[in-house]
Protein backbone atom coordinates (compact mmCIF):
# COMPACT_ATOMS: atom_id res chain seq x y z
CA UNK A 1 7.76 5.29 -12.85
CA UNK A 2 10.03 7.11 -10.41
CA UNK A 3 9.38 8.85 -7.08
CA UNK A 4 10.39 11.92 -5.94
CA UNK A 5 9.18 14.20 -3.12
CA UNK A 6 10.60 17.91 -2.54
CA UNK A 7 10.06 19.79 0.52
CA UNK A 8 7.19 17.62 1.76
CA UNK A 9 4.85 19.10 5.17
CA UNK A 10 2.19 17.89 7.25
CA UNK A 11 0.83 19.14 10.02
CA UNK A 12 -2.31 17.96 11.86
CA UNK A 13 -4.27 20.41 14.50
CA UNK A 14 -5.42 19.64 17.96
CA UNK A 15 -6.85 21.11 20.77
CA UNK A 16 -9.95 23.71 20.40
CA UNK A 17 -11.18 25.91 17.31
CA UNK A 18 -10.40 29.41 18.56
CA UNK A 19 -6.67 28.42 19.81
CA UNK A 20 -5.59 24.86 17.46
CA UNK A 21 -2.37 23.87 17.88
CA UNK A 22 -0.44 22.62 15.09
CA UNK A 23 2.14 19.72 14.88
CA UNK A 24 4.29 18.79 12.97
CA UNK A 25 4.09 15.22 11.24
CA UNK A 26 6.00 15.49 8.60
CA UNK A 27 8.84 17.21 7.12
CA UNK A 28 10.60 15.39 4.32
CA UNK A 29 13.10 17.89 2.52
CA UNK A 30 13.93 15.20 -0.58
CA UNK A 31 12.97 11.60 -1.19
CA UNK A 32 13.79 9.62 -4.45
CA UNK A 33 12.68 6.11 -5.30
CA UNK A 34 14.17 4.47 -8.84
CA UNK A 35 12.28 1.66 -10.76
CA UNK A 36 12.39 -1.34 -8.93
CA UNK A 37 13.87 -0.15 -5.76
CA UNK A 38 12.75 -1.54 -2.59
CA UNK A 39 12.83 0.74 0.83
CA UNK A 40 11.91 0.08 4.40
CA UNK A 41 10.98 3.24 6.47
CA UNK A 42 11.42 1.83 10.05
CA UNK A 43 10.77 3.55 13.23
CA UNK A 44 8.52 3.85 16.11
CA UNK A 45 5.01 4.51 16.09
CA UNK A 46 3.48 8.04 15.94
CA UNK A 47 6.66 9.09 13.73
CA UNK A 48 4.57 10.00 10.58
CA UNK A 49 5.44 7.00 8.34
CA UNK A 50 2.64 5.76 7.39
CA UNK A 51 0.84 9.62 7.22
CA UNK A 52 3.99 9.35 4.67
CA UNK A 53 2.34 6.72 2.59
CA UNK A 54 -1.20 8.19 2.71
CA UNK A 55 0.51 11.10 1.09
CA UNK A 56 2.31 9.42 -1.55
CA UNK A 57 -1.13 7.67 -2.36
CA UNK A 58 -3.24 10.42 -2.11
CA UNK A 59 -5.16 9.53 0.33
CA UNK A 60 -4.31 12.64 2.86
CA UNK A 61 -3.43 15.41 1.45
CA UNK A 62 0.11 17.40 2.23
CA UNK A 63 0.45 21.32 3.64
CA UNK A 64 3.12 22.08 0.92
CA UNK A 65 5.60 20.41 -1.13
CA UNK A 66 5.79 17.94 -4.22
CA UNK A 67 4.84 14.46 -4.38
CA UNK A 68 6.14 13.34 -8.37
CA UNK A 69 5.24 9.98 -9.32
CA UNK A 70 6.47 9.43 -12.92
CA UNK A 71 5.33 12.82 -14.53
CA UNK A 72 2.73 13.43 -12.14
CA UNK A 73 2.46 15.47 -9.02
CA UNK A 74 -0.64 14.17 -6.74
CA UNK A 75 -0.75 17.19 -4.37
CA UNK A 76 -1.93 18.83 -7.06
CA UNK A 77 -4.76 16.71 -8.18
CA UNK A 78 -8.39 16.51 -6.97
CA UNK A 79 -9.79 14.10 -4.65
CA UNK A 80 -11.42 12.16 -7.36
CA UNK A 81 -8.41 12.04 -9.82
CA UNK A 82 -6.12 11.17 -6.99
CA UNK A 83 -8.74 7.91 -6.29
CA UNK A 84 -8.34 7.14 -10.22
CA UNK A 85 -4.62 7.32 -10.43
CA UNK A 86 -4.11 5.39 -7.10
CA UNK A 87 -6.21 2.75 -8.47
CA UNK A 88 -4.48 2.49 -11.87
CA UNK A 89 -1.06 3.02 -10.34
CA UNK A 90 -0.78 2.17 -6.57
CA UNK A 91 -0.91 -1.21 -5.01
CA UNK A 92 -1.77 -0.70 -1.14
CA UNK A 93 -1.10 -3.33 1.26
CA UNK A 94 -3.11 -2.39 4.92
CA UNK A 95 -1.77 -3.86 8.13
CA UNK A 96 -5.38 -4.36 8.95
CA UNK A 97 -6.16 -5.88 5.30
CA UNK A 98 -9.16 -3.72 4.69
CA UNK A 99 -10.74 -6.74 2.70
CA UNK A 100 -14.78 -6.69 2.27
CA UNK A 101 -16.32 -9.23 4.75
CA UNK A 102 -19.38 -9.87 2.49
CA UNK A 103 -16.49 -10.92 -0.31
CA UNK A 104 -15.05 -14.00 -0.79
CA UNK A 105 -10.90 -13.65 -1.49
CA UNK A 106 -11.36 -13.99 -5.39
CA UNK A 107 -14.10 -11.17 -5.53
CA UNK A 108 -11.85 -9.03 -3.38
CA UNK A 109 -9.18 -9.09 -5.89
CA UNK A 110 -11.45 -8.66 -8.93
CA UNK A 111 -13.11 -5.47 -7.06
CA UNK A 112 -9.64 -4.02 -6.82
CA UNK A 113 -9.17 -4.98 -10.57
CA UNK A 114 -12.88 -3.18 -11.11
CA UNK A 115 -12.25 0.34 -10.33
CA UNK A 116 -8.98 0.32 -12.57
CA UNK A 117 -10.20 -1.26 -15.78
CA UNK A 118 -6.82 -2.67 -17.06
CA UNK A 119 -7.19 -6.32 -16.75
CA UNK A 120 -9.36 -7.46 -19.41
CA UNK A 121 -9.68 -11.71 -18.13
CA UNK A 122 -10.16 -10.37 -14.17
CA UNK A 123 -10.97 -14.05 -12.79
CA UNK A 124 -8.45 -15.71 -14.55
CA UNK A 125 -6.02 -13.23 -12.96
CA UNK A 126 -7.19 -13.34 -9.49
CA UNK A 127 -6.99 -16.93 -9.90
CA UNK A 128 -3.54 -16.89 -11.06
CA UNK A 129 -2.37 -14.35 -8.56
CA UNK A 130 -4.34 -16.12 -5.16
CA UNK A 131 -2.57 -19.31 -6.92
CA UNK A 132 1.08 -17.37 -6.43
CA UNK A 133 0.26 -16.28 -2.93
CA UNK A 134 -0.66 -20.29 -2.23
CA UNK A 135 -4.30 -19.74 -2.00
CA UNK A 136 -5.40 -21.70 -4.93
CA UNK A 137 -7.69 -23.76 -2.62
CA UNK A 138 -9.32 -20.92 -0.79
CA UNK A 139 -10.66 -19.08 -3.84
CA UNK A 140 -14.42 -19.51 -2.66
CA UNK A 141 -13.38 -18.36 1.23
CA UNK A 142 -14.66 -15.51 2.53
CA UNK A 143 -11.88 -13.49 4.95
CA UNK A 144 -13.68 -14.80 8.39
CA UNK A 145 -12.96 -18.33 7.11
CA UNK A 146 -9.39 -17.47 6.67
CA UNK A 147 -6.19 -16.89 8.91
CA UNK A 148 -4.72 -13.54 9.31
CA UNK A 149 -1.88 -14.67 7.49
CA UNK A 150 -4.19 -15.79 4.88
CA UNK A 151 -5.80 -12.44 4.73
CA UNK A 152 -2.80 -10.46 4.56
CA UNK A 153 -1.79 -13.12 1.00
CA UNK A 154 -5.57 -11.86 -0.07
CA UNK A 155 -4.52 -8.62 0.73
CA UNK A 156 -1.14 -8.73 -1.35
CA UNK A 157 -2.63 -10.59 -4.40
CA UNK A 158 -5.11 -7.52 -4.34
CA UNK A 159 -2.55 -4.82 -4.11
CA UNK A 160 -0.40 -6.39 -8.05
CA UNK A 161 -3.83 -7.20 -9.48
CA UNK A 162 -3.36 -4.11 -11.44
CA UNK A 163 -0.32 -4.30 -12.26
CA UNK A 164 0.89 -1.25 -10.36
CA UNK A 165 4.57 -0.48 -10.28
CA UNK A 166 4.30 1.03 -6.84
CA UNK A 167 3.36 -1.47 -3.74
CA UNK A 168 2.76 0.74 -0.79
CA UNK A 169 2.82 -1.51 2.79
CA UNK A 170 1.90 -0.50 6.16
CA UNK A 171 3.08 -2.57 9.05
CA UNK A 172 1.94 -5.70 6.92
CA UNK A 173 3.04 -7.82 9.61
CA UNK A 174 2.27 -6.06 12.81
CA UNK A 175 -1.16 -8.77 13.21
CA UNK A 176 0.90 -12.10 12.19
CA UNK A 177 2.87 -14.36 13.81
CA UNK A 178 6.73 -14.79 12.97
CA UNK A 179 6.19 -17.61 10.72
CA UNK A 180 3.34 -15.72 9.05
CA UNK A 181 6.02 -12.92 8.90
CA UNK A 182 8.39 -13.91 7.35
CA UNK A 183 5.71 -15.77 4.43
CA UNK A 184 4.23 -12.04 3.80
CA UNK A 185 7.58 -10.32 3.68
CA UNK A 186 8.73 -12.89 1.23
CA UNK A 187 5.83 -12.82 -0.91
CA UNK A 188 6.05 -9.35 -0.88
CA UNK A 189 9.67 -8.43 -1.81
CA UNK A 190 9.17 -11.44 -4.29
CA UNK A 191 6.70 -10.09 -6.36
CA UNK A 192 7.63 -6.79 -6.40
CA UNK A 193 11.52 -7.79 -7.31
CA UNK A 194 10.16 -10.20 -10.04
CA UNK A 195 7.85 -7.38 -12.05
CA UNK A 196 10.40 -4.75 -10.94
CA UNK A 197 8.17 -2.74 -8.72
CA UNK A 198 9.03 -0.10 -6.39
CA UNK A 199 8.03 -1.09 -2.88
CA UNK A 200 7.65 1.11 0.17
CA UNK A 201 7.75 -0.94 3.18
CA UNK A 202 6.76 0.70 6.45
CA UNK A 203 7.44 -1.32 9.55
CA UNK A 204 8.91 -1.19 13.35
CA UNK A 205 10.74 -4.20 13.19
CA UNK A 206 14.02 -4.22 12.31
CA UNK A 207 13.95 -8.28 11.54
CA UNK A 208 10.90 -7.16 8.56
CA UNK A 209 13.31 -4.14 7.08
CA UNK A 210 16.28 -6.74 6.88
């Protein structure tokens, strides 16, 4: 399922109604992405990356341009078939996990399995994917009775529960610790090199892109 985005713009407004002034956030002229290629897009803050990812998931919409993924192109789809074809598709990883409270970390992963409808056995596979992420003992745990870094494995099993072959990441380490670091950038590439996803990693440390 290859990427490829072609003349790519997004601007955002500010100031008032009658005189909005437009900037520029992105501008991406060509971008290709291969089966099983991994990429980190690193940089400072407020430089559009992850309005990049939102983009290539559908979430925000571009100005103008392409956005193919395999023989689709999601700028031109409508809000609601953009939400089905991110969920059967994309695997998101938040920097601020975006798990449900109320949830414990096996009913977060079988939501996200839910809304897709491709797993047919959904607790045996969060099981076995909370299992890889070394969570087999916190099954039951809601996220307030877990670590950040245990969040952020919640968050990852989540993201491959549908077997996506694109795992999208935003600054997945910018709330953990360096040993928690490096654990969720292993996991990470590990899973996606082992299935041969493509992975889009979006960070501002250099050490994470390595």
């Amino acid at each position: 399922m290859p990427i490829r985005i072609t003349n790519l713009i997004k601007n955002f407004s500010a100031g008032n109604v009658k005189t909005p002034v437009r900037t520029a956030v992105l501008n991406v002229p060509g971008f290709e992405l291969a089966d099983g290629d991994q990429v980190a897009l690193v940089g400072k803050s407020g430089g559009g990356k992850s309005t990049l990812l939102n983009v290539i998931a559908g979430i925000v919409t571009a100005d103008s341009g392409e956005v193919m993924i395999n023989s689709t192109d999601i700028t031109q789809l409508s809000e609601p078939a953009r939400d089905t074809f991110r969920a059967a598709n994309i695997g998101y990883v938040f920097q601020t996990f975006n798990l449900i409270q109320g949830l414990t970390a096996m009913e977060n992963v079988i939501l996200a399995m839910s809304f897709a409808g491709k797993v047919k056995n959904m607790e045996a596979r969060a099981k076995e994917l909370l299992s890889l992420v070394g969570l087999a003992e916190k099954l039951a745990n809601k996220p307030r009775e877990l670590s950040v870094g245990q969040q952020q494995r919640v968050a990852i099993a989540r993201a491959v529960a549908n077997e996506p072959q694109l795992i999208l990441a935003d600054e997945p380490t910018a709330n953990l610790d360096e040993a928690s670091s490096d654990l969720v950038i292993t996991l990470l590439k590990k899973v996606c090199s082992e299935s041969g996803r493509m992975l889009i990693l979006v960070t501002h440390e250099r050490e994470v892109a390595a």
